[in-house]
C-alpha atoms as a PDB file:
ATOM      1  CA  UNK A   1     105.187  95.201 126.578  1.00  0.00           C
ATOM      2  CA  UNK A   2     107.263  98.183 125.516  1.00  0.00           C
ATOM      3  CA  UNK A   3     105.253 100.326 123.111  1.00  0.00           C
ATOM      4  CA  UNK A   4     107.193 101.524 120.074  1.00  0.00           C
ATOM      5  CA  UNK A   5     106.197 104.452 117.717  1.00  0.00           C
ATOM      6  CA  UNK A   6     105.244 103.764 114.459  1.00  0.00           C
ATOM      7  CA  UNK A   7     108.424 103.511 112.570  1.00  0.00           C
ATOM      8  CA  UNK A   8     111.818 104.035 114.464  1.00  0.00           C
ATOM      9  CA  UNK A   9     112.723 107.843 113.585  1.00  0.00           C
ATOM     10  CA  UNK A  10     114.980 107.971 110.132  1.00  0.00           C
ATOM     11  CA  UNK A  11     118.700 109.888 111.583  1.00  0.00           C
ATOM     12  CA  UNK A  12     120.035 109.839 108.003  1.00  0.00           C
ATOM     13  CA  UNK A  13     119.191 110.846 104.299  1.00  0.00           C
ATOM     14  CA  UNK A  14     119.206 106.600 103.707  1.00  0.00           C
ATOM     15  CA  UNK A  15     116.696 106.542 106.502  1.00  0.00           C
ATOM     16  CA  UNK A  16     114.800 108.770 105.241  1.00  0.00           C
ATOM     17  CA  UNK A  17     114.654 107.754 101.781  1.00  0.00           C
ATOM     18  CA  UNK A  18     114.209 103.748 102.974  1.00  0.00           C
ATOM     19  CA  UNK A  19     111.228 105.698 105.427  1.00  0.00           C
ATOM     20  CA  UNK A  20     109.553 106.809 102.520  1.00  0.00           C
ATOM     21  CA  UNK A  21     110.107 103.854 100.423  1.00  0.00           C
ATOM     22  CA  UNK A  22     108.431 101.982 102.787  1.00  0.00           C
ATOM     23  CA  UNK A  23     105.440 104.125 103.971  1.00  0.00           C
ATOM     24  CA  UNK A  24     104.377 104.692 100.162  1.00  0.00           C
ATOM     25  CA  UNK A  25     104.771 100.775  99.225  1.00  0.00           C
ATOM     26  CA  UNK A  26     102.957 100.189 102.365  1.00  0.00           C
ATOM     27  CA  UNK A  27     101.217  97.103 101.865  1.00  0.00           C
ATOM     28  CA  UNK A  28      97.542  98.749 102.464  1.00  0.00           C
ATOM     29  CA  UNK A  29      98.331 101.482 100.255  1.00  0.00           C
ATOM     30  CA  UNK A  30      99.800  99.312  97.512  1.00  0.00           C
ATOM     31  CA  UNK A  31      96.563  97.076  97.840  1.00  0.00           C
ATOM     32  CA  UNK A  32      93.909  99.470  98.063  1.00  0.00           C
ATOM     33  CA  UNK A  33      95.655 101.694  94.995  1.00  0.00           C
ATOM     34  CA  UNK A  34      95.469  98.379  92.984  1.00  0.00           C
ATOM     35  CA  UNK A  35      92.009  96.915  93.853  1.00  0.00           C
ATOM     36  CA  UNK A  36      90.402 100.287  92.961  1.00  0.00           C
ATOM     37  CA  UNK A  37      92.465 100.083  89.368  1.00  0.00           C
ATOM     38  CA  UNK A  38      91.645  96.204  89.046  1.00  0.00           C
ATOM     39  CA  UNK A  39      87.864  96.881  89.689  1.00  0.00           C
ATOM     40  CA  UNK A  40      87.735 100.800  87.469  1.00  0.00           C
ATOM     41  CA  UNK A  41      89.427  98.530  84.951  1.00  0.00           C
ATOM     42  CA  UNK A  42      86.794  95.489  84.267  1.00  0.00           C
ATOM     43  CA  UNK A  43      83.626  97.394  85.488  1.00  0.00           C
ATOM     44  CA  UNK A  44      81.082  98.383  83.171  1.00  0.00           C
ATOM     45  CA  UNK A  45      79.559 101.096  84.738  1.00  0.00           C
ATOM     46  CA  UNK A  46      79.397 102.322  88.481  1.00  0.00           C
ATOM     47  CA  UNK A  47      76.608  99.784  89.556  1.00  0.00           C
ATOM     48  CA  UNK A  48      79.450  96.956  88.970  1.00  0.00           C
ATOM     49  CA  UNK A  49      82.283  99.171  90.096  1.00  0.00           C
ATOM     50  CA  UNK A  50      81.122 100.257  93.920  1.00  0.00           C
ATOM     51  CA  UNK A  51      79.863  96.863  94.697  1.00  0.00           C
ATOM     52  CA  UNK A  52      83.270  95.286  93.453  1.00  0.00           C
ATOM     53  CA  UNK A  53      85.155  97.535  94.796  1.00  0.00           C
ATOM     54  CA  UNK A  54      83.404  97.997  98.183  1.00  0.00           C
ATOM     55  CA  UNK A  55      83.457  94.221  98.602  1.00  0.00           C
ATOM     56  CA  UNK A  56      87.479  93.557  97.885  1.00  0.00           C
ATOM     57  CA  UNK A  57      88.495  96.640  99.832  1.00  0.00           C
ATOM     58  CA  UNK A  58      86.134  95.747 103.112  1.00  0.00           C
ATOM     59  CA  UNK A  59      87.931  92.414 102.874  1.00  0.00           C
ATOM     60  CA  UNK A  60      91.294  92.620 102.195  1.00  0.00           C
ATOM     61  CA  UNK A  61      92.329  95.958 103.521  1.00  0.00           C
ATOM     62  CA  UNK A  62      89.634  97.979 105.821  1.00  0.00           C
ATOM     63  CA  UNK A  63      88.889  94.531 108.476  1.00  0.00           C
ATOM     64  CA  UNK A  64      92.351  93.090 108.506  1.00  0.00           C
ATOM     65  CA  UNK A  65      93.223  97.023 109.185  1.00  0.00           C
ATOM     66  CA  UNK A  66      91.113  97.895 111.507  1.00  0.00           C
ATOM     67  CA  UNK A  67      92.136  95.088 113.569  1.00  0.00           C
ATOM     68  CA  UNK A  68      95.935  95.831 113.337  1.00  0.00           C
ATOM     69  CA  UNK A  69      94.581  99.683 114.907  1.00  0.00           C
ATOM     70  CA  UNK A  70      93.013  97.739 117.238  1.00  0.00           C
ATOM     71  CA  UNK A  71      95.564  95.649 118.193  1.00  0.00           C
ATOM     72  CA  UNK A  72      97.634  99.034 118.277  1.00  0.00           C
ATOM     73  CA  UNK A  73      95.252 100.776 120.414  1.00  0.00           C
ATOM     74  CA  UNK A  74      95.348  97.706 122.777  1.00  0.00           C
ATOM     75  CA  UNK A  75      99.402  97.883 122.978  1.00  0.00           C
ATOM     76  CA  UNK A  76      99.297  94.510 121.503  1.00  0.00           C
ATOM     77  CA  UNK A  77     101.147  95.062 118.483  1.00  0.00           C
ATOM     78  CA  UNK A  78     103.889  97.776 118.060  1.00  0.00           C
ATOM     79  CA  UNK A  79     103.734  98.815 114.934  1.00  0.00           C
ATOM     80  CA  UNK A  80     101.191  99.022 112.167  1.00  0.00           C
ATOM     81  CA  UNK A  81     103.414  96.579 110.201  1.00  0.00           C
ATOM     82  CA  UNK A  82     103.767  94.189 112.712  1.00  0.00           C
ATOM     83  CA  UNK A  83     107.148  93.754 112.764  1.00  0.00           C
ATOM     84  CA  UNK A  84     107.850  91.191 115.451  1.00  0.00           C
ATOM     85  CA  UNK A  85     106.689  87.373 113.882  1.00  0.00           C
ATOM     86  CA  UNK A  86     105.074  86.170 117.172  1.00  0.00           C
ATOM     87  CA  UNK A  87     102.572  89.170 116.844  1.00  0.00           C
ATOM     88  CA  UNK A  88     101.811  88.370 113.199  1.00  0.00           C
ATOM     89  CA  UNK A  89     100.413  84.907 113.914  1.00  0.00           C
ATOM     90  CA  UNK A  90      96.625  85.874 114.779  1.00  0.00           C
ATOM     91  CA  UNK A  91      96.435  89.227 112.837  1.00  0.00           C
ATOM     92  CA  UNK A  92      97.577  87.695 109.528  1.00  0.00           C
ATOM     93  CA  UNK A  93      95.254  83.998 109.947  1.00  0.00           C
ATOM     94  CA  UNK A  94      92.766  87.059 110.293  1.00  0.00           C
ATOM     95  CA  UNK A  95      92.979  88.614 107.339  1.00  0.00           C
ATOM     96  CA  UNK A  96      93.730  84.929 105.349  1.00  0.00           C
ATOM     97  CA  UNK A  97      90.240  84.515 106.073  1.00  0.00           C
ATOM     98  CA  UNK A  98      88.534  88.084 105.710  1.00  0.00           C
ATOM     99  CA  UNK A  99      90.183  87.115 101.831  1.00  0.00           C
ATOM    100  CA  UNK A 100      88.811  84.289 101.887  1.00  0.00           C
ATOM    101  CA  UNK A 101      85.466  85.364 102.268  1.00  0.00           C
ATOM    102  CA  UNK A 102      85.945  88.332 100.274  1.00  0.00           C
ATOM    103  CA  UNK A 103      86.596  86.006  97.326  1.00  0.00           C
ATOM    104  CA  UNK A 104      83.855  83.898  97.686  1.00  0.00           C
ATOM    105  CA  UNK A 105      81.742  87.468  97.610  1.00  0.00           C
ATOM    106  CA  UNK A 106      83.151  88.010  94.827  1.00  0.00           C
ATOM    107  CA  UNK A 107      81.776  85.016  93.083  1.00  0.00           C
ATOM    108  CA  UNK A 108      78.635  85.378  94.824  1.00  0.00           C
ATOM    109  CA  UNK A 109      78.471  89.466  92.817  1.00  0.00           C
ATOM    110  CA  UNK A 110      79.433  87.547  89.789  1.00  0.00           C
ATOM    111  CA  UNK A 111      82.166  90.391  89.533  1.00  0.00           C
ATOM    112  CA  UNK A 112      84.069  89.974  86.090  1.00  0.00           C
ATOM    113  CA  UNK A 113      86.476  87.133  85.864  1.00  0.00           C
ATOM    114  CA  UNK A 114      89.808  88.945  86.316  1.00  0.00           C
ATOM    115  CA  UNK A 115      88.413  90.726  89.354  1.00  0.00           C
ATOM    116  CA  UNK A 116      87.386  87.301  90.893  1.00  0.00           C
ATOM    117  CA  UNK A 117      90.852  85.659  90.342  1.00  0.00           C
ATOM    118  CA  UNK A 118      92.773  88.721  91.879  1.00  0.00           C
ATOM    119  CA  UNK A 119      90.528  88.180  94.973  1.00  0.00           C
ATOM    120  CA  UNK A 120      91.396  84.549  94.659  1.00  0.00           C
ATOM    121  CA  UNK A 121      95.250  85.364  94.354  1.00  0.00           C
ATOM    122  CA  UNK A 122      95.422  88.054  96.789  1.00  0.00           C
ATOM    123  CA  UNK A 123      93.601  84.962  99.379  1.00  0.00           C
ATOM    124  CA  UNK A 124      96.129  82.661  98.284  1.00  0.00           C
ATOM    125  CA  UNK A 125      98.471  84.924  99.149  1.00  0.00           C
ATOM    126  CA  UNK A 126      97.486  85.963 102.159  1.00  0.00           C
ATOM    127  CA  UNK A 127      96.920  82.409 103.939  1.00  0.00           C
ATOM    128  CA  UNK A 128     100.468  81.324 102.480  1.00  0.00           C
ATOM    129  CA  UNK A 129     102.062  84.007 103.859  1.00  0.00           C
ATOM    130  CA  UNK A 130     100.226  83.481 107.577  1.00  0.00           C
ATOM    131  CA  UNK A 131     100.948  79.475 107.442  1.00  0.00           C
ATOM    132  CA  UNK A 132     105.067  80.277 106.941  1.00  0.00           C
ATOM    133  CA  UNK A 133     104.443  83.143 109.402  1.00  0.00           C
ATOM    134  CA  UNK A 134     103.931  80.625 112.031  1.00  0.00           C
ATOM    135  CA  UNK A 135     107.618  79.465 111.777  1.00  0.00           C
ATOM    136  CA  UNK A 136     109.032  82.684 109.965  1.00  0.00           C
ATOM    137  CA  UNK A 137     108.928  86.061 108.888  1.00  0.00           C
ATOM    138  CA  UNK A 138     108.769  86.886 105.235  1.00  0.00           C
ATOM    139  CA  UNK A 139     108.298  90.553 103.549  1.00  0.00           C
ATOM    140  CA  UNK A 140     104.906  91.362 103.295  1.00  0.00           C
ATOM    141  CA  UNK A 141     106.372  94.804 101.339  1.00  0.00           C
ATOM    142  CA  UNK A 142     108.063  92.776  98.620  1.00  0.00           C
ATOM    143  CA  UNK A 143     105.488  89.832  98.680  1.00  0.00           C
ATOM    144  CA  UNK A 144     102.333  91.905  97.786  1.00  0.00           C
ATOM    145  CA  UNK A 145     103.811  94.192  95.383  1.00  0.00           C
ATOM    146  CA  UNK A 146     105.511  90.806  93.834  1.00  0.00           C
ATOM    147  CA  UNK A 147     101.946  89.996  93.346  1.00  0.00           C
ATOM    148  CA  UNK A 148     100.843  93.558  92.070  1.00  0.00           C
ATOM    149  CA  UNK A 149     103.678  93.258  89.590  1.00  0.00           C
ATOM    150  CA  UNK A 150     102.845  89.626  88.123  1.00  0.00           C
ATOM    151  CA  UNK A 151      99.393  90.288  88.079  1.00  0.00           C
ATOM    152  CA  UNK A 152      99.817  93.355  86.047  1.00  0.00           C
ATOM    153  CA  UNK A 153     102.200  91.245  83.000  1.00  0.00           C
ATOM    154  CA  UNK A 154      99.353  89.067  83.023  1.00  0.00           C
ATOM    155  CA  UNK A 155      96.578  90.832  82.620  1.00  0.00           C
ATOM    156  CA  UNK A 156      97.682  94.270  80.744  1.00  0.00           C
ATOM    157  CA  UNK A 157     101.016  92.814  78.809  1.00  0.00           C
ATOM    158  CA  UNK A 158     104.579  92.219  79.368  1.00  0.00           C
ATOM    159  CA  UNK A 159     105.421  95.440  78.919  1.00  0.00           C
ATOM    160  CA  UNK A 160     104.620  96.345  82.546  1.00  0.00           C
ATOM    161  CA  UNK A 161     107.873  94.222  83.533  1.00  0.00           C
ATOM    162  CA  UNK A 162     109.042  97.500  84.662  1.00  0.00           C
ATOM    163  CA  UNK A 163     107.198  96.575  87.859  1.00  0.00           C
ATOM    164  CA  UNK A 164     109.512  94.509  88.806  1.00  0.00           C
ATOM    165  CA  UNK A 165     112.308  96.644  89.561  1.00  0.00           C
ATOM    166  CA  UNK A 166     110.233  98.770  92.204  1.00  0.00           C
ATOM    167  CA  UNK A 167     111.267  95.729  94.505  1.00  0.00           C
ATOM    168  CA  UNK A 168     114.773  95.749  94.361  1.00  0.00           C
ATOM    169  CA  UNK A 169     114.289  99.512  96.399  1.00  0.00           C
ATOM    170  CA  UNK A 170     110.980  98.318  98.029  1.00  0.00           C
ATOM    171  CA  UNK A 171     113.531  95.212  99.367  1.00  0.00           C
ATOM    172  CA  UNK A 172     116.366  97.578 100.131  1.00  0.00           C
ATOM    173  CA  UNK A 173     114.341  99.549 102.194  1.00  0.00           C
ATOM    174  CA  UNK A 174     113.091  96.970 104.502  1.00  0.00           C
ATOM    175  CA  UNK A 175     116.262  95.112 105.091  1.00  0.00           C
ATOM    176  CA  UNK A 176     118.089  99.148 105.879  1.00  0.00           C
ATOM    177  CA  UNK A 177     115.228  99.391 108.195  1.00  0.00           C
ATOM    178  CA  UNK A 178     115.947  96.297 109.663  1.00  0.00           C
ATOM    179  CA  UNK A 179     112.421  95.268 109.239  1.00  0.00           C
ATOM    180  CA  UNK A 180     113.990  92.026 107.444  1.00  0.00           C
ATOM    181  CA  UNK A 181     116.625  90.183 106.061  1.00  0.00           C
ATOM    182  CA  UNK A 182     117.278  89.742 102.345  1.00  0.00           C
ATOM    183  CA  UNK A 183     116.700  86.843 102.401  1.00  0.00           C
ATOM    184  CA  UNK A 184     113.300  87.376 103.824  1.00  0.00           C
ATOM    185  CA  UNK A 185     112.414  89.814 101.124  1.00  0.00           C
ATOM    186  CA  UNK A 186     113.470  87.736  98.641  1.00  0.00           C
ATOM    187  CA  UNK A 187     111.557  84.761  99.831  1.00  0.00           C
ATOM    188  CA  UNK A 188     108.348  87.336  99.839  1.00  0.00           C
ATOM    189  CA  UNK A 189     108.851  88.234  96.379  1.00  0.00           C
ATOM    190  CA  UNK A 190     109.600  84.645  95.179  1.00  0.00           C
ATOM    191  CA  UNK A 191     106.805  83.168  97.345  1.00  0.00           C
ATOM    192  CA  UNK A 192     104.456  85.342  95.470  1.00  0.00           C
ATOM    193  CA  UNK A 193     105.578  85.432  92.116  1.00  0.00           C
ATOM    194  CA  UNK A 194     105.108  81.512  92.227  1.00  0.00           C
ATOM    195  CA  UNK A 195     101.764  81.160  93.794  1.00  0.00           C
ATOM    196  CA  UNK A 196     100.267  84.293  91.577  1.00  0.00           C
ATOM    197  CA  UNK A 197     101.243  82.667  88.591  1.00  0.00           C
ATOM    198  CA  UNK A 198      99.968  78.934  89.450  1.00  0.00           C
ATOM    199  CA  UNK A 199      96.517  80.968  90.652  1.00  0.00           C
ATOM    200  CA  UNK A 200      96.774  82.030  87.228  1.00  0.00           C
ATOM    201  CA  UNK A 201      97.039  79.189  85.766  1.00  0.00           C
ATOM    202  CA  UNK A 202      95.027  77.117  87.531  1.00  0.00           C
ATOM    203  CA  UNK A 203      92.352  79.463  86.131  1.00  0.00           C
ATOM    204  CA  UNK A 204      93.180  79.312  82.372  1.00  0.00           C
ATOM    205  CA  UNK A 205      95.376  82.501  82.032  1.00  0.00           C
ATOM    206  CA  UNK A 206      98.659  80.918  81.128  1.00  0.00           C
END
């Protein structure tokens, strides 16, 4: 297998810009930024925060990570993004269960409601998006911050909206990089959107 860097190297000021887009709405940055808010935000003190926050990070970021370096190291994979579908299959049924598990922890901590359903959403998420993986390739960019954005109207107000428009760039980005189509970010973004809000629901919030 032919080894690729990281990213293809950006040759204009559009690459560059759609570079940086996409490296600072990486999907682990975007999730570990926002479980560290999600658990600050409904801990009591630091005895519920570290254990909270340990828990969701170790399961939804640092395994399902690790394994993508590994995978890396191993010239499995190409990129840390995984850009080419056949390669996603195995990493991302991987981390559909690491969330898994990291929800039911979770429960098990008795961390505060809110905190529990994100980890529920974020697994609902994550195993939707590996089952369509397995026949195509939606944005995983557009998709999790999709989630970020609807979680945050629901739990701090409607006036974070704003959130929204971050993926019209985010999307723009991917597709210049050729990462996707726009249709696949806007499947990732709709896919989301709908299954965050039905967690929701399903759970009382709406």
């Amino acid at each position: 297998m032919k080894i690729e860097s990281f990213d293809k190297l950006p040759q204009t000021i559009y690459d560059y810009l759609a570079f940086l887009i996409s490296a600072f709405f990486s999907p682990y940055v975007t999730a570990l930024v926002f479980i560290i808010i999600i658990s600050y935000k409904y801990a009591e003190n630091i005895s519920q925060f570290l254990p909270w926050m340990i828990t969701f990070l170790l399961f939804a970021v640092i395994v399902p990570g690790f394994y993508v370096l590994w995978l890396l190291e191993a010239r499995q994979i190409r990129d840390v993004h995984i850009s080419d579908r056949n390669d996603r299959k195995i990493p991302f049924l991987l981390a559909g269960m690491s969330a898994i598990f990291g929800a039911i922890l979770l429960f098990i901590l008795d961390a505060a409601r809110p905190v529990t359903v994100v980890g529920v959403v974020y697994a609902v998420n994550v195993i939707a998006v590996a089952l369509i993986t397995q026949f195509w390739k939606v944005s995983i960019h557009t998709a999790l911050f999709s989630a970020v954005a609807t979680i945050s109207v629901i739990l701090f107000g409607v006036h974070f909206w704003w959130l929204y428009l971050i993926i019209i760039p985010l999307a723009w980005a991917r597709i210049h990089r050729q990462r996707h189509t726009i249709w696949q970010a806007v499947a990732g973004s709709l896919i989301a959107f709908v299954l965050t809000a039905a967690t929701f629901w399903i759970f009382g919030y709406l």
